[in-house]
Protein backbone atom coordinates (compact mmCIF):
# COMPACT_ATOMS: atom_id res chain seq x y z
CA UNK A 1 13.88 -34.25 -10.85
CA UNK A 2 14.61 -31.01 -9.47
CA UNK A 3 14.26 -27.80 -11.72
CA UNK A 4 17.78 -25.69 -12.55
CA UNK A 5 17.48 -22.59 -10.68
CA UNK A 6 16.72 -19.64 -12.76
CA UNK A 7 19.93 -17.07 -13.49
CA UNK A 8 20.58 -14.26 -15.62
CA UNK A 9 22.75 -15.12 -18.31
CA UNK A 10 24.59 -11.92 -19.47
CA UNK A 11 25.18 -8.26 -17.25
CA UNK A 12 22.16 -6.48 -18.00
CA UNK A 13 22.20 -3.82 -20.19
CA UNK A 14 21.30 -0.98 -18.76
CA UNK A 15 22.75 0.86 -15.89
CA UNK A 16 21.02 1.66 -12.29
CA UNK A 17 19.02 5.08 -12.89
CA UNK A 18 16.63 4.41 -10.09
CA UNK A 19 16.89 3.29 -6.90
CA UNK A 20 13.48 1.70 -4.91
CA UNK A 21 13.28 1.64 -0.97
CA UNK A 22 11.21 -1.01 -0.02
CA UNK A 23 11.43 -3.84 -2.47
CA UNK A 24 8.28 -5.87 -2.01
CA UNK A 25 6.52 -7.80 -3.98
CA UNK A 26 4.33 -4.92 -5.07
CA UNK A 27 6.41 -3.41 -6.38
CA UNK A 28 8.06 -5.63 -8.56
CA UNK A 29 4.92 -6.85 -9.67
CA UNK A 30 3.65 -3.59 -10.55
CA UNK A 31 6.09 -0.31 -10.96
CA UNK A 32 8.74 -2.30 -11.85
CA UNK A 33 7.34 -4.15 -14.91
CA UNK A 34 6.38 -1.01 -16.04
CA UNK A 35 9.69 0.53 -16.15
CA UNK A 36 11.20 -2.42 -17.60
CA UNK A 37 8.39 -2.20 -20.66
CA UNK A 38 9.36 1.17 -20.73
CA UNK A 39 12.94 0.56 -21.62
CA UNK A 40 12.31 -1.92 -23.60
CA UNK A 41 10.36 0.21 -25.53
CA UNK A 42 11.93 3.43 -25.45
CA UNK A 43 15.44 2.42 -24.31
CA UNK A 44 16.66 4.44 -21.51
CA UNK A 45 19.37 3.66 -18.05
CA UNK A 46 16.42 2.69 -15.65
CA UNK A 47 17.81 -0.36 -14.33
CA UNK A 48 16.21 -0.30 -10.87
CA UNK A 49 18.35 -1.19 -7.63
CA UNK A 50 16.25 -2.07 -5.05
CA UNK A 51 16.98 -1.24 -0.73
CA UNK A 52 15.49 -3.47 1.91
CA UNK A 53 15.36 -1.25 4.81
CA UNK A 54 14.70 -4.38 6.94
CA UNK A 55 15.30 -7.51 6.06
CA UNK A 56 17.85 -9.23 3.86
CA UNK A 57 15.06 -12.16 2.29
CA UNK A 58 14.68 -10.86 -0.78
CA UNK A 59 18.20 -10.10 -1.66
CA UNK A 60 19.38 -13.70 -0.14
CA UNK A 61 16.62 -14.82 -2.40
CA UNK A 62 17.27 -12.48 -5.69
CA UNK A 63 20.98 -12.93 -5.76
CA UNK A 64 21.74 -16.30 -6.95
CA UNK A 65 19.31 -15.82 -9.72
CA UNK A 66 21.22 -11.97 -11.03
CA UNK A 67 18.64 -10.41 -9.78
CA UNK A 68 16.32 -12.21 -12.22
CA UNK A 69 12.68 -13.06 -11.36
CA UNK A 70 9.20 -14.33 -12.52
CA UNK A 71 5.79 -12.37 -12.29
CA UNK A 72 3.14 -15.30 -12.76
CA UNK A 73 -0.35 -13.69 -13.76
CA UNK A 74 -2.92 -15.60 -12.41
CA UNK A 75 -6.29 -15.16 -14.86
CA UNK A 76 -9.44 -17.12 -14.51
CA UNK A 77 -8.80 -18.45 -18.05
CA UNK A 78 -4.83 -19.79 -16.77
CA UNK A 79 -1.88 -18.57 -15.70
CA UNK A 80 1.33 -16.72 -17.84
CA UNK A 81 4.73 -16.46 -16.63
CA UNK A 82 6.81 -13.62 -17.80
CA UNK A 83 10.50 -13.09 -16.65
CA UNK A 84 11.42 -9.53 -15.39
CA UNK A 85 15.18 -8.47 -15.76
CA UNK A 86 15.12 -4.81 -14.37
CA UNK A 87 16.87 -5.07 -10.91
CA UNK A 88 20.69 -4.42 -10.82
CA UNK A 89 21.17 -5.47 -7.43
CA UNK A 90 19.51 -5.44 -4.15
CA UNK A 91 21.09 -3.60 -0.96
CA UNK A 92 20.63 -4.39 2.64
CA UNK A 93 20.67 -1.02 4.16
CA UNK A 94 20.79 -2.55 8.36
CA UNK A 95 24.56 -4.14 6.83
CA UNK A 96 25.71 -1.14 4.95
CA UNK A 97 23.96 2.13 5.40
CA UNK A 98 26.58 4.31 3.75
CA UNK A 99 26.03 2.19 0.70
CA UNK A 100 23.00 2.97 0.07
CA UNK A 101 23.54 6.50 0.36
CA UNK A 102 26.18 6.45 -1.93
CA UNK A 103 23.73 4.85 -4.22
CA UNK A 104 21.48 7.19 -3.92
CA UNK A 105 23.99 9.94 -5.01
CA UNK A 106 25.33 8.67 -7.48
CA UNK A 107 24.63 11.22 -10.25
CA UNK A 108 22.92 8.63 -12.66
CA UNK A 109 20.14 8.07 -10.25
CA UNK A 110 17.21 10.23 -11.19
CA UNK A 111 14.65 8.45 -9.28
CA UNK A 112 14.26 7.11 -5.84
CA UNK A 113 11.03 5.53 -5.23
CA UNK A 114 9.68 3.90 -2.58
CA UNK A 115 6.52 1.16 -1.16
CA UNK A 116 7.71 1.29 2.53
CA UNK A 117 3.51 0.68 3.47
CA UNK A 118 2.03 3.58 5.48
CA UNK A 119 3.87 2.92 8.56
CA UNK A 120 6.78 3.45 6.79
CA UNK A 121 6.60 7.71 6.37
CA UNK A 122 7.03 8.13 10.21
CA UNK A 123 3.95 10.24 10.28
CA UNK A 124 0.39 11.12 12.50
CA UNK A 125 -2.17 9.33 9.98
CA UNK A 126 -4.59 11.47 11.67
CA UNK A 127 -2.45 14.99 10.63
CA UNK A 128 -0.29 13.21 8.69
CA UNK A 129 2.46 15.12 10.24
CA UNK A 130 5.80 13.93 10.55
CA UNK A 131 6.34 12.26 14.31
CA UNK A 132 8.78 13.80 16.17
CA UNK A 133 8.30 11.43 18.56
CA UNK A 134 8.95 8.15 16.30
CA UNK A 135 12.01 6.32 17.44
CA UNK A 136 13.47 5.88 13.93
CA UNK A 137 13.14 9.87 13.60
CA UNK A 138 14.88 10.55 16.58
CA UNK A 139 17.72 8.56 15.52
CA UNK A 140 17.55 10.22 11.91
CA UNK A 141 17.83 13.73 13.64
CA UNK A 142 20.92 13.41 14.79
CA UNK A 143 22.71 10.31 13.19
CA UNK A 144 24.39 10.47 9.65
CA UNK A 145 23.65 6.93 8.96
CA UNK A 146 20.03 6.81 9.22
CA UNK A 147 17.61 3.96 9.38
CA UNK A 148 13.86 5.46 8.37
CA UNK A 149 12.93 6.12 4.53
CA UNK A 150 12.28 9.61 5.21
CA UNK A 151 16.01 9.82 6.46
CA UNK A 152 17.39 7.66 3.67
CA UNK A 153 15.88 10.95 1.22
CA UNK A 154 17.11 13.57 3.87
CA UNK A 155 20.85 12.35 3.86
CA UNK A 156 20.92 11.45 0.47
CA UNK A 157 19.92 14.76 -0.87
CA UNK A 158 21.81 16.52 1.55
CA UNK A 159 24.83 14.77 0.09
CA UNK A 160 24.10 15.59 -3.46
CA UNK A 161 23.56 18.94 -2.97
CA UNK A 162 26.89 19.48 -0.95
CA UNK A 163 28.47 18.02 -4.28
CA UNK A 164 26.54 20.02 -6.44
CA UNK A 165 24.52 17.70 -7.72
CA UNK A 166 20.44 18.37 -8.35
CA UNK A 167 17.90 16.14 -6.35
CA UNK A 168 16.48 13.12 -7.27
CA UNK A 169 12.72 13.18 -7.77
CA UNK A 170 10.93 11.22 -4.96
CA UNK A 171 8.36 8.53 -6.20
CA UNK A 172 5.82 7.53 -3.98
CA UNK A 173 4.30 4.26 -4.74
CA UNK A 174 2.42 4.00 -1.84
CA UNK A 175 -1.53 3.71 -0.95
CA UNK A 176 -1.72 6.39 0.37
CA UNK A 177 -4.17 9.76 -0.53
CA UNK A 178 -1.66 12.59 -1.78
CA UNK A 179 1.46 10.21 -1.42
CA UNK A 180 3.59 12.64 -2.92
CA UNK A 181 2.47 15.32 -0.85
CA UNK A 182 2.91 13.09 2.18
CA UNK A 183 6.65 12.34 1.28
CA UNK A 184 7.59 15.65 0.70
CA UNK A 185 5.52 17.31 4.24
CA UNK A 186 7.64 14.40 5.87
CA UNK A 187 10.89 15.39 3.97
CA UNK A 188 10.94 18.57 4.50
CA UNK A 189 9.94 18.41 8.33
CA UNK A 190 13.02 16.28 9.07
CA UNK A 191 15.54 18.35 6.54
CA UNK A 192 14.34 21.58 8.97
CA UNK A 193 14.95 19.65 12.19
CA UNK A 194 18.40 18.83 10.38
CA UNK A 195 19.64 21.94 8.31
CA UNK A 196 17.03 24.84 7.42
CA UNK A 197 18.66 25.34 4.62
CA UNK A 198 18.83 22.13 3.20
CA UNK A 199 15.04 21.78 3.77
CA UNK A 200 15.00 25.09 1.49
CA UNK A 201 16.67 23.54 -1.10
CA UNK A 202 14.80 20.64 -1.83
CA UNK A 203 11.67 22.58 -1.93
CA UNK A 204 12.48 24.82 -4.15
CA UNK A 205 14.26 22.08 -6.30
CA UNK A 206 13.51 18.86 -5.65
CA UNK A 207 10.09 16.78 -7.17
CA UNK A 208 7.64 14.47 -5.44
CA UNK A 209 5.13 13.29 -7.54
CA UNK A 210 2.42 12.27 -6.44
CA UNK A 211 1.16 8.39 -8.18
CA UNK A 212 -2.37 6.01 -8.40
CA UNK A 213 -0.98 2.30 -8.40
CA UNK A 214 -3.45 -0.39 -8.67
CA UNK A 215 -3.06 -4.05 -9.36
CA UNK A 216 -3.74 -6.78 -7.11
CA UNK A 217 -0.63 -8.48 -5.37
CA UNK A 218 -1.25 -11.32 -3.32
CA UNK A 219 1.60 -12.53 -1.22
CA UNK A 220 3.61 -15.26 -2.38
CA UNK A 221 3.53 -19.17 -1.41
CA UNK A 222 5.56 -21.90 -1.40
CA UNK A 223 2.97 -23.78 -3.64
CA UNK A 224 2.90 -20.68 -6.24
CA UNK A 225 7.13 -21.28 -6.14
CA UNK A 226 6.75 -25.16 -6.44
CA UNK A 227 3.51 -24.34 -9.73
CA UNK A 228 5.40 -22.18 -10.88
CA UNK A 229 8.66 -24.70 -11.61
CA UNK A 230 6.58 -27.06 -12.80
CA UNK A 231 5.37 -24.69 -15.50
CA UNK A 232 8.39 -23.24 -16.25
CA UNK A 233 10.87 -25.48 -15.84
CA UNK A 234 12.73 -23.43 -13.22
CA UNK A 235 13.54 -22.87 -10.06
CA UNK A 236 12.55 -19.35 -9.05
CA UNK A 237 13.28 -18.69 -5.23
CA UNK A 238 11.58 -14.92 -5.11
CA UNK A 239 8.32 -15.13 -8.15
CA UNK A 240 5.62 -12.50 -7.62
CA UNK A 241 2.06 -13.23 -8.52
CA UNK A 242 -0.51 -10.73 -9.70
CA UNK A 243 -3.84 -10.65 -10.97
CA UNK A 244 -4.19 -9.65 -14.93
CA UNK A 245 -5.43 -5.63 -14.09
CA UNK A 246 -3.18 -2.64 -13.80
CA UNK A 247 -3.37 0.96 -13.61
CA UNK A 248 -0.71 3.80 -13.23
CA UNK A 249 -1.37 6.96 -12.96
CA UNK A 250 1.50 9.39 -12.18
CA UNK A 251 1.46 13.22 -12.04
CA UNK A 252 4.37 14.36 -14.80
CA UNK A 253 6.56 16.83 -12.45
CA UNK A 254 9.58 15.26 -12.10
CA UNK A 255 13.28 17.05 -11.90
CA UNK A 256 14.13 17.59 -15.45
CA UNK A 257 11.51 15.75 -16.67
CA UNK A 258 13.96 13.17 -16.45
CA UNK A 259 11.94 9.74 -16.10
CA UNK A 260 11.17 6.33 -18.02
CA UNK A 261 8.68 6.59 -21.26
CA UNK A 262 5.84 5.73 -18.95
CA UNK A 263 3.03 6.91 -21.59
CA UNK A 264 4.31 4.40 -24.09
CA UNK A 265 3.20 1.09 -21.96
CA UNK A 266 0.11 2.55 -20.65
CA UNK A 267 0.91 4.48 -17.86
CA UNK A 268 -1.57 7.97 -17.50
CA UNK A 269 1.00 11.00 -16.83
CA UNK A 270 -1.74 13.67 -15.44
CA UNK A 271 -1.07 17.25 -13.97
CA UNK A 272 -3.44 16.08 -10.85
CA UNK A 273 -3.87 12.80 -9.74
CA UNK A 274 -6.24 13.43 -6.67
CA UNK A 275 -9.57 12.17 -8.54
CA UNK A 276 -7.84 9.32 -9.41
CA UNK A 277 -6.85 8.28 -5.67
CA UNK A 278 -10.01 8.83 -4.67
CA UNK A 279 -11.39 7.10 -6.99
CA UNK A 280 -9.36 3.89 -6.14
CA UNK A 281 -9.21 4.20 -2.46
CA UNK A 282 -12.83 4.89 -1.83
CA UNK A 283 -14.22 2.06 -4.10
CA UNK A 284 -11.44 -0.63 -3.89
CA UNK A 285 -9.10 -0.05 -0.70
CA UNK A 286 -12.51 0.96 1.52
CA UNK A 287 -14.50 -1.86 0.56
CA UNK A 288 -11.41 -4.35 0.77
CA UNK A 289 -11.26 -3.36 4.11
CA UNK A 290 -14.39 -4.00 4.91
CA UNK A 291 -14.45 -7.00 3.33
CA UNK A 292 -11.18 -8.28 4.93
CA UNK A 293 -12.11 -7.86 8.83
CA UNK A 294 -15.84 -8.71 8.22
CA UNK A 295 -14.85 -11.87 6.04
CA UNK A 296 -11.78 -12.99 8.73
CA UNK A 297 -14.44 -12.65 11.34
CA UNK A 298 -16.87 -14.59 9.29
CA UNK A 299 -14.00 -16.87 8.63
CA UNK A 300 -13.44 -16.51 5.16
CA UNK A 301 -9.79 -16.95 4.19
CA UNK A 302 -9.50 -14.63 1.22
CA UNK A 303 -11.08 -12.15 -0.39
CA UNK A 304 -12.48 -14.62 -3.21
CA UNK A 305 -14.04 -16.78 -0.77
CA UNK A 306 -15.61 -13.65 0.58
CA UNK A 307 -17.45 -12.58 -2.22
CA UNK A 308 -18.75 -15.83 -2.78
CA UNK A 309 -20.92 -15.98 -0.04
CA UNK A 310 -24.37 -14.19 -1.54
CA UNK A 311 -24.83 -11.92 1.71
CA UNK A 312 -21.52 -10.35 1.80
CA UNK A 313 -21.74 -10.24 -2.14
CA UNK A 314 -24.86 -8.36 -1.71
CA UNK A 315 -23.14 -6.04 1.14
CA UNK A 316 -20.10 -4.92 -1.13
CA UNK A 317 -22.18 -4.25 -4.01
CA UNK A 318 -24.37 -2.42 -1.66
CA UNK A 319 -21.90 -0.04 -0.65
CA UNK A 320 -20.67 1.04 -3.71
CA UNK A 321 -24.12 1.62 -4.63
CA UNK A 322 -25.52 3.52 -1.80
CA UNK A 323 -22.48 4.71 0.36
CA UNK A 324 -19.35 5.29 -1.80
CA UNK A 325 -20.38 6.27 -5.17
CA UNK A 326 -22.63 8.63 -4.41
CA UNK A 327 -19.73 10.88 -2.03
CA UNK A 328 -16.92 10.78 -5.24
CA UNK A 329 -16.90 13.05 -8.11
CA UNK A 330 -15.47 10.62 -10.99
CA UNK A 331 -12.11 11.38 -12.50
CA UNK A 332 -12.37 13.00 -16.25
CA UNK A 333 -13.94 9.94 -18.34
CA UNK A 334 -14.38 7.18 -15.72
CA UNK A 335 -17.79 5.76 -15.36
CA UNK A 336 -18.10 4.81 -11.41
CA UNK A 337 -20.97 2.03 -11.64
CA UNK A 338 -18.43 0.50 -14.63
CA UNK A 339 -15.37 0.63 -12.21
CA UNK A 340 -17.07 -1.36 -9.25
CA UNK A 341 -18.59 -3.64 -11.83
CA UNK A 342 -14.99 -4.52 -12.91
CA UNK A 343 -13.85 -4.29 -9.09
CA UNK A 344 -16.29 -7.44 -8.11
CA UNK A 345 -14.70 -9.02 -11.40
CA UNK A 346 -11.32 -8.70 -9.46
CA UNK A 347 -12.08 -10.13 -6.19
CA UNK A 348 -13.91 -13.01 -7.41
CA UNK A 349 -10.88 -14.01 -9.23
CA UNK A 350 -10.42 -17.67 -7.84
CA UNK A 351 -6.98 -17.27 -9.25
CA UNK A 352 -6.36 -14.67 -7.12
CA UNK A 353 -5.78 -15.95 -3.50
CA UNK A 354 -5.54 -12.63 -1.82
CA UNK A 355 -5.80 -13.42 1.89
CA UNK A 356 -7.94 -11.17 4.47
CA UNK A 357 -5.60 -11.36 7.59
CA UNK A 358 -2.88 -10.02 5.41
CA UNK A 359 -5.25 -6.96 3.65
CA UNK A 360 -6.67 -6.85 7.54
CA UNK A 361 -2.71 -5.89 8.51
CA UNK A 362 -1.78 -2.10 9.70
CA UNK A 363 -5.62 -1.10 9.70
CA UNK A 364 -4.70 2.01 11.76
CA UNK A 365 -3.13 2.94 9.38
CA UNK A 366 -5.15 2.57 6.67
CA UNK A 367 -9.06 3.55 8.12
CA UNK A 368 -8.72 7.36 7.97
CA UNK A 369 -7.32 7.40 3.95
CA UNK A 370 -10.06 4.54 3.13
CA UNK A 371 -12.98 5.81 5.06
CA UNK A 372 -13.47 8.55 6.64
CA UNK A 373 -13.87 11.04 3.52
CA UNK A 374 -16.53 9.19 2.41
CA UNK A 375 -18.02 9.11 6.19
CA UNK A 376 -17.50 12.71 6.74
CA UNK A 377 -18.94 13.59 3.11
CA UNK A 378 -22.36 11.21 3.48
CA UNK A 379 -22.75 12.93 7.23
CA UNK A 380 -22.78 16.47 5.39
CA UNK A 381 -25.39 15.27 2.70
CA UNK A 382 -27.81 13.31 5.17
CA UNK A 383 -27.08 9.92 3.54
CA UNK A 384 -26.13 6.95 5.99
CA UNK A 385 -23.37 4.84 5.84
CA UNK A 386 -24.26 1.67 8.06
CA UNK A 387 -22.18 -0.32 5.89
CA UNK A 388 -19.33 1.77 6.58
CA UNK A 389 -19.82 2.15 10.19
CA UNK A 390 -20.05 -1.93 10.37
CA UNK A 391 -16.55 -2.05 8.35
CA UNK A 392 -15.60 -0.53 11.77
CA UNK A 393 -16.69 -2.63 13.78
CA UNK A 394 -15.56 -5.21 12.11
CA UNK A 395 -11.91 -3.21 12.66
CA UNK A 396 -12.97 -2.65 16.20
CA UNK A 397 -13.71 -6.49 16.83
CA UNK A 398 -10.48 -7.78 14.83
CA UNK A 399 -8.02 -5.34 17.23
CA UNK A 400 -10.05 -6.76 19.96
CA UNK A 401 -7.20 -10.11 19.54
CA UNK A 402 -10.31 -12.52 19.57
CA UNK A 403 -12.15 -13.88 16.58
CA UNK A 404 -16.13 -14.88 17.14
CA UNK A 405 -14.82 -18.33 18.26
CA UNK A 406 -13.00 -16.74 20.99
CA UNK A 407 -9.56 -17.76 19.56
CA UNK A 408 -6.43 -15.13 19.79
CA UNK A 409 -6.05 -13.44 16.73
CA UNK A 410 -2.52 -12.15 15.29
CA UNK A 411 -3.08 -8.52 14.84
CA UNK A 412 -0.20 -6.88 12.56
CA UNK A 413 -0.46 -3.50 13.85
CA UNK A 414 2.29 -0.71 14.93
CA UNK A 415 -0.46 0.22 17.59
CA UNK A 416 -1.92 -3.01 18.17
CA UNK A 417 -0.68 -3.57 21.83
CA UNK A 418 -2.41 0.20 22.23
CA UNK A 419 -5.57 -0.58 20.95
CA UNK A 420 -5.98 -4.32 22.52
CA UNK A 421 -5.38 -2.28 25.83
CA UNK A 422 -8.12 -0.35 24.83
CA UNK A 423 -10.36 -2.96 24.22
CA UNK A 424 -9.42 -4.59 27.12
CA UNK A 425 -10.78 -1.88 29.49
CA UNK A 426 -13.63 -1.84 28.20
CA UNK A 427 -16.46 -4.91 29.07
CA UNK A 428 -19.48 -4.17 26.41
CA UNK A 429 -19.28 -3.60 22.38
CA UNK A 430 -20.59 -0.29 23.01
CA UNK A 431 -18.07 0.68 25.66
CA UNK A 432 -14.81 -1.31 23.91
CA UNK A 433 -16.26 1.08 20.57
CA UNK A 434 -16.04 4.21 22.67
CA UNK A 435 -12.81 3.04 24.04
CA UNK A 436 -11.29 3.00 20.59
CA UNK A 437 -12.74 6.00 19.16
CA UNK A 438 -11.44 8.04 21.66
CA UNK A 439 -7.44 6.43 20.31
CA UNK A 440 -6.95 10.17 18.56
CA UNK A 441 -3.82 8.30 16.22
CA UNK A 442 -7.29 6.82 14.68
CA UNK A 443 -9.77 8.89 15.39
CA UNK A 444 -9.74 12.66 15.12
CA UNK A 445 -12.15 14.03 18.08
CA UNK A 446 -14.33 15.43 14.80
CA UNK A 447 -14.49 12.19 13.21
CA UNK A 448 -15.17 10.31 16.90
CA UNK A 449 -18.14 12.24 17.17
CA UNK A 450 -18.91 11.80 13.46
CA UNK A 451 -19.70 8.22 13.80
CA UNK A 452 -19.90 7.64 17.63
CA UNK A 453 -23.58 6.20 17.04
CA UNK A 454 -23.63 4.45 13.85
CA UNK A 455 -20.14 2.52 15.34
CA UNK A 456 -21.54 2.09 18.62
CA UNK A 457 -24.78 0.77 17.12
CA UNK A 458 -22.66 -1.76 14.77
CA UNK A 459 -20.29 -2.64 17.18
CA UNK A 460 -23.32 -4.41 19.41
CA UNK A 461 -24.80 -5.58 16.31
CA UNK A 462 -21.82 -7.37 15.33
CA UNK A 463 -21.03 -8.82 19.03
CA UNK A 464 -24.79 -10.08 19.05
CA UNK A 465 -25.12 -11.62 15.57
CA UNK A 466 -21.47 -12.48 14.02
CA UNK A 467 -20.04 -11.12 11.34
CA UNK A 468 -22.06 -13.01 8.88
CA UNK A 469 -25.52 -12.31 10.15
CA UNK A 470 -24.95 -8.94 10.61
CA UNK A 471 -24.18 -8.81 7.36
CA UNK A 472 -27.13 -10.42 5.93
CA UNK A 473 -29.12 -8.01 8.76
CA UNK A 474 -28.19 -4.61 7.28
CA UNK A 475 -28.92 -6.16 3.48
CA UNK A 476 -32.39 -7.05 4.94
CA UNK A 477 -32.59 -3.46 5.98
CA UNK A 478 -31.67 -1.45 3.08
């Protein structure tokens, strides 16, 4: 018998105060059950209306329910199903740009946030400058309708201040170090190239926090959908599953202090939220990294099955212990050794079925934010970091397009074509390694040099042993 399909049964009600660009599953397994908490606690018009800036999936898949949809938790001890009725619509911005400007104007909108991944901002990851020479910014430049996230903001503030309106405050909810500082460099570099004095305007008056999101988010299957009817009793065509552990921590500047009671469902509201980035990107984003592209190449298919194997087990424990940890001053009342031990927790979750080709995606991307301030901070102090510098590799080898069985691999990259050139050109480890480093969008030429021979050294390690051994190698040498 098939399941009813699940629908909203009354308008909700609340009306749209925030609109989100980029509505992944992240997000509405994470900011967006927060916010709906929040007004459920606290009351509040924070309906959220989410933007796909891409693709119209979700929204094709949202709107015969109203919007409605299930976050499944998936604990060791079973799974709980929760329905989350905070969405008041989706938009497809490629079929209606103007619409989602208008959106975004509307006066009751006090928010726009946004999980476009790091590719998303337009920017140099190595400066973390806005590029100029990005295609979707050259549009933006000159078109009204724009098609980048960093335009969306651009012409939608523009519009509400030419009304008279004040700005919306920009929420990052990216993974990114100093998101909100990120948005608003990018911002304000295309509101310059646009109107000076528009770029004057919003940074004077407008607000980008900047935020700490943590929670794990695997993507979505077609046998979580079919589990997930047979629990509930419904057909839910866009669920989102999540492991039991969240954190939010937001810095409190927003315009007006207009924003959802975040403090009353958990969520820290600090004046600085830098030690508590660091603090999650060095220990968890780093060493899922490095457990991603050495597990894939070990052929591991998710980040569970990783961790079960004792050598890599060993190896991620090691580097919290001896590489990461000792380079990060701990946010006010966080014990470090008690956050990895509670990290390891996470990813052996066999609930959680967190895949390493998809954490593996975009790794140019996301090396420099991950790594390199612990690499750069361990060089200054004399302390190694071959566990690092094999993470690397395994990056290096993964980009390469061939696993250790010599079978093509589908790299998800925006400079993947770049960088399997690279490789290409090059006919040793050590020599493909060099080739890479020397890819500045990556590598600085300070960082390069930084780890030229610790790379170099894992890279022939890792061609001359597999993922696996060399693994079980550096434990033997530690």
């Amino acid at each position: 018998m098939t399941a009813p399909r699940l629908s909203r049964t009354s308008p909700p009600p609340y009306r749209t105060g925030i609109v989100h660009l980029g509505l992944g599953a992240f997000f509405r397994a994470f900011g967006a059950i927060y916010v709906a908490e929040a007004m459920a606690r606290s009351g509040g018009d924070w309906g959220i209306l989410g933007v796909s800036l891409r693709s119209a999936a979700t929204r094709d898949a949202l709107a015969p329910q109203g919007n409605l949809y299930t976050a499944l938790e998936l604990a060791p001890a079973g799974e709980r199903a929760r329905q989350v009725d905070v969405l008041t619509g989706v938009l497809v911005a490629p079929e209606n740009r103007d619409a989602v400007l208008a959106a975004m104007v509307d006066p009751a909108v006090k928010i726009v946030s946004l999980t476009v991944t790091e590719k998303g901002y337009c920017h140099v990851p190595a400066t973390g400058a806005l590029d100029l020479d990005h295609a979707d910014i050259v549009h933006d430049c000159s078109a009204a309708l724009p098609v980048s996230a960093p335009g969306f903001i651009v012409r939608a503030l523009a519009r509400r201040r030419a009304a008279g309106l004040r700005p919306f405050t920009v929420l990052s909810c990216d993974n990114l170090p100093g998101n909100g500082r990120l948005t608003r460099n990018v911002v304000l570099a295309l509101a310059r190239l646009i109107d000076p004095t528009l770029a004057d305007w919003i940074a004077a008056e407008g607000r980008f926090p900047s935020t700490m999101d943590d929670r794990i988010v695997p993507a979505t299957k077609a046998n979580d959908i079919a589990r997930l009817a047979a629990l509930t009793g419904c057909y839910d065509a866009a669920p989102v599953v999540h492991e039991p552990f969240r954190q939010w921590v937001v810095e409190d500047d927003f315009v007006g202090g207009e924003r959802p009671d975040l403090a009353a469902v958990g969520v820290r509201l600090v004046a600085d939220v830098t030690p508590y980035e660091d603090m999650k990107l060095r220990l968890l984003n780093a060493t899922h990294s490095a457990l991603a592209y050495l597990g894939f190449l070990a052929g591991h298919e998710t980040i569970a099955d990783t961790v079960a194997d004792p050598p890599f087990a060993v190896y991620v424990r090691q580097l919290w212990r001896a590489e990461i940890i000792p380079a990060l001053v701990p946010p006010p009342g966080e014990d470090l050794a008690a956050y990895a031990a509670a990290l390891f927790a996470r990813y052996a979750n066999p609930a959680i079925r967190h895949r390493t080709a998809q954490i593996a995606s975009d790794g140019s991307q996301k090396l420099r934010p991950r790594l390199f301030a612990t690499l750069a901070a361990n060089a200054a102090a004399g302390r190694p970091s071959p566990g690092l510098m094999l993470a690397i590799a395994g990056w290096m080898r993964y980009v390469g397009g061939l696993d250790e069985a010599g079978r093509a691999i589908a790299v998800s990259d925006p400079h993947a074509d770049a960088l399997r050139a690279l490789s290409d050109s090059a006919v040793s480890p050590a020599t493909k390694a060099e080739a890479l480093l020397g890819f500045r969008p990556v590598f600085p030429a300070d960082i390069a040099a930084l780890l030229h021979d610790g790379v170099v050294e894992a890279a022939e390690r890792l061609d001359r042993l597999g993922a696996r051994a060399a693994v079980a190698a550096l434990i033997k040498e530690s």
